[in-house]
C-alpha atoms as a PDB file:
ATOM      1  CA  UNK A   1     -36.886 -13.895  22.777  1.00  0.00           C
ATOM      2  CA  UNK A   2     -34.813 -16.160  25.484  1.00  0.00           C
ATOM      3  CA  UNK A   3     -32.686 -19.028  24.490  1.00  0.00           C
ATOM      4  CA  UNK A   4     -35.649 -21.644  26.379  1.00  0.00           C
ATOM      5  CA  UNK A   5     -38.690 -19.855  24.039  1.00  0.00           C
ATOM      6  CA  UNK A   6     -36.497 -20.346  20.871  1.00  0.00           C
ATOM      7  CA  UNK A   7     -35.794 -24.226  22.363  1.00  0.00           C
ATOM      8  CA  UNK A   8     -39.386 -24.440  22.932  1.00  0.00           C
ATOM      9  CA  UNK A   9     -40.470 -23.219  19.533  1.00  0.00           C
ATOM     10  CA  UNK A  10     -37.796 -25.320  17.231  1.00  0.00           C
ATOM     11  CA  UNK A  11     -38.832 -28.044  19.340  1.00  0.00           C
ATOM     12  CA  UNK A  12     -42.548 -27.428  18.335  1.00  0.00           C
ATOM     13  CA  UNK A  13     -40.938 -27.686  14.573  1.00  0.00           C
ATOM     14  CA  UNK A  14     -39.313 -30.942  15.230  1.00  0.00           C
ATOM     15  CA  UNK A  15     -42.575 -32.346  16.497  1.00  0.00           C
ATOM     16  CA  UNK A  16     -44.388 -31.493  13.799  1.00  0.00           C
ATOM     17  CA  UNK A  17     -42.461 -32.895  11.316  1.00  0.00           C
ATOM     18  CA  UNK A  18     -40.242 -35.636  12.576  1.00  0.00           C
ATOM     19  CA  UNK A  19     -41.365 -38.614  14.716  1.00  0.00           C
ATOM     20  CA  UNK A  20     -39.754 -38.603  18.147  1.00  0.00           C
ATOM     21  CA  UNK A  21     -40.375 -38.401  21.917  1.00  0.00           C
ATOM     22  CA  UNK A  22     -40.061 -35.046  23.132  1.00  0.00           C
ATOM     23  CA  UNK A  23     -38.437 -36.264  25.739  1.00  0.00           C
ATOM     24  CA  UNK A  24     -35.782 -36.736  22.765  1.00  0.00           C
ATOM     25  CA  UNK A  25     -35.327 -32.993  22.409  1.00  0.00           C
ATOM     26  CA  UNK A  26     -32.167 -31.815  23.375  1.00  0.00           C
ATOM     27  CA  UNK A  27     -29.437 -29.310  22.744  1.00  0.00           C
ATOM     28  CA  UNK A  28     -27.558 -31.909  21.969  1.00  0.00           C
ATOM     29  CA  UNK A  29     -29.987 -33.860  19.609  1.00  0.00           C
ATOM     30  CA  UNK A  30     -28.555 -33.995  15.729  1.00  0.00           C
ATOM     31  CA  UNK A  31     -31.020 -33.408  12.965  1.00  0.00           C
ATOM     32  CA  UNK A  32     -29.636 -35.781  10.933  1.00  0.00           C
ATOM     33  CA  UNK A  33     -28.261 -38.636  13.539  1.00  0.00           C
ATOM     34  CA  UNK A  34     -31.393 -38.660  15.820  1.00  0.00           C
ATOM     35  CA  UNK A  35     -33.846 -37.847  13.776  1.00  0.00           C
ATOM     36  CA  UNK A  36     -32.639 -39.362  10.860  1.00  0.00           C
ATOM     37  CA  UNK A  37     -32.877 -36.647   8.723  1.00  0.00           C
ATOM     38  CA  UNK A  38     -31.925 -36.525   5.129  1.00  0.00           C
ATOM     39  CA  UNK A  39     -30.563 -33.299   2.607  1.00  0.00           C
ATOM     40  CA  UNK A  40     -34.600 -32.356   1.654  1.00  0.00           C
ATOM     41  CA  UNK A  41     -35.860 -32.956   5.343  1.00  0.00           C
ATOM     42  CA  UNK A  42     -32.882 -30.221   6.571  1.00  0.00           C
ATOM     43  CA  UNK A  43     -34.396 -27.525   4.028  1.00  0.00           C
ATOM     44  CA  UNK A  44     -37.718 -27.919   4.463  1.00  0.00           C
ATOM     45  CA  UNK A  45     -36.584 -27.661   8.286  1.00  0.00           C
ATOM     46  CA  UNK A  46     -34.661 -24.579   7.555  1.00  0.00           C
ATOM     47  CA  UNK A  47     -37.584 -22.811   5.866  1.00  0.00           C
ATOM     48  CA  UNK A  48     -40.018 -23.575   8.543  1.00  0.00           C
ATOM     49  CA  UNK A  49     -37.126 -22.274  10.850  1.00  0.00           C
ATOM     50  CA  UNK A  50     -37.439 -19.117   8.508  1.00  0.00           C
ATOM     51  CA  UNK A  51     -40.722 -18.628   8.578  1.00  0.00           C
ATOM     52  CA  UNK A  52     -40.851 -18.824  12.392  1.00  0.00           C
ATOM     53  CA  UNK A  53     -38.724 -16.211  13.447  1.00  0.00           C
ATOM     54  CA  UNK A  54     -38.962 -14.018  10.517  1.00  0.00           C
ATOM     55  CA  UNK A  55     -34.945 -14.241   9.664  1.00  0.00           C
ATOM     56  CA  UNK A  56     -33.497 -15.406   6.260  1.00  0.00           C
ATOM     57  CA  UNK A  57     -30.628 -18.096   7.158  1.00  0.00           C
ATOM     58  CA  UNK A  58     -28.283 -18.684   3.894  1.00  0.00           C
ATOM     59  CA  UNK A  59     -27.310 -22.026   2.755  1.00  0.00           C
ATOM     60  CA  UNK A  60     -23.741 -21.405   3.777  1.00  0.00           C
ATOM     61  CA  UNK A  61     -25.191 -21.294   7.574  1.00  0.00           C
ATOM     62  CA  UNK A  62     -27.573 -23.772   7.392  1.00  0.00           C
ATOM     63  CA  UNK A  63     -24.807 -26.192   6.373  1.00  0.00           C
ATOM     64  CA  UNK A  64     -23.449 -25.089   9.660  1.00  0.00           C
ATOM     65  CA  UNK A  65     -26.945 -26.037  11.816  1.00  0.00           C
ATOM     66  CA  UNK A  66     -26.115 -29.683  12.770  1.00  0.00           C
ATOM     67  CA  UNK A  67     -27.591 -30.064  16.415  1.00  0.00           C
ATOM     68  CA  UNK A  68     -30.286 -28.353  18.450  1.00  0.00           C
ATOM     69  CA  UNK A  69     -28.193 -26.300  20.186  1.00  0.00           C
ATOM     70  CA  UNK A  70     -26.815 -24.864  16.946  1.00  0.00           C
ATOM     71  CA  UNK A  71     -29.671 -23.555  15.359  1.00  0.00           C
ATOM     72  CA  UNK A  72     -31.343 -21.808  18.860  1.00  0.00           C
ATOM     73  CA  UNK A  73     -27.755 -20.483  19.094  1.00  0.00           C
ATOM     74  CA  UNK A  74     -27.851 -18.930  15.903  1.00  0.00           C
ATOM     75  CA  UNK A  75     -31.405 -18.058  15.976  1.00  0.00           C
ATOM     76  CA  UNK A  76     -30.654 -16.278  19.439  1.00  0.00           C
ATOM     77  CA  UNK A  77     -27.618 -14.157  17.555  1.00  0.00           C
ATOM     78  CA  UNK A  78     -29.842 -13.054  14.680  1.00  0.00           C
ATOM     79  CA  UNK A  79     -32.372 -11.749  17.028  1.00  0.00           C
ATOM     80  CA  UNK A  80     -29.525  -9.609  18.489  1.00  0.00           C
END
């Protein structure tokens, strides 16, 4: 899977579960800046994240999945 069908599928996530424009949807955006996003809306992002491409992400990592372009970066590496 490329780096643009991870984007496009995270970004599906977002959509689904936070209100913004997709026009919003960056690399850059910051789950908890932009979409205002508190401690239970990261986990519950992180297991949908999880479930979607079938890969286990530990709490020590997903501490470490602030922006966008972190998580398809790290999805992209466990796919590897």
């Amino acid at each position: 899977m490329t780096e643009q069908e991870i984007f496009s599928k995270v970004s599906d996530i977002i959509l689904e579960n936070f209100d913004i424009d997709p026009a919003n949807i960056t690399m850059d955006l910051n789950f908890q800046n932009d979409l205002n996003a508190d401690s239970i809306d990261i986990v519950e992002f992180v297991l949908e994240l999880e479930d979607a491409f079938g890969a286990e992400i530990s709490d020590e990592d997903a501490e470490k999945l602030a922006t966008m372009g972190d998580a398809v970066r790290y999805i992209a590496s466990k796919q590897a």
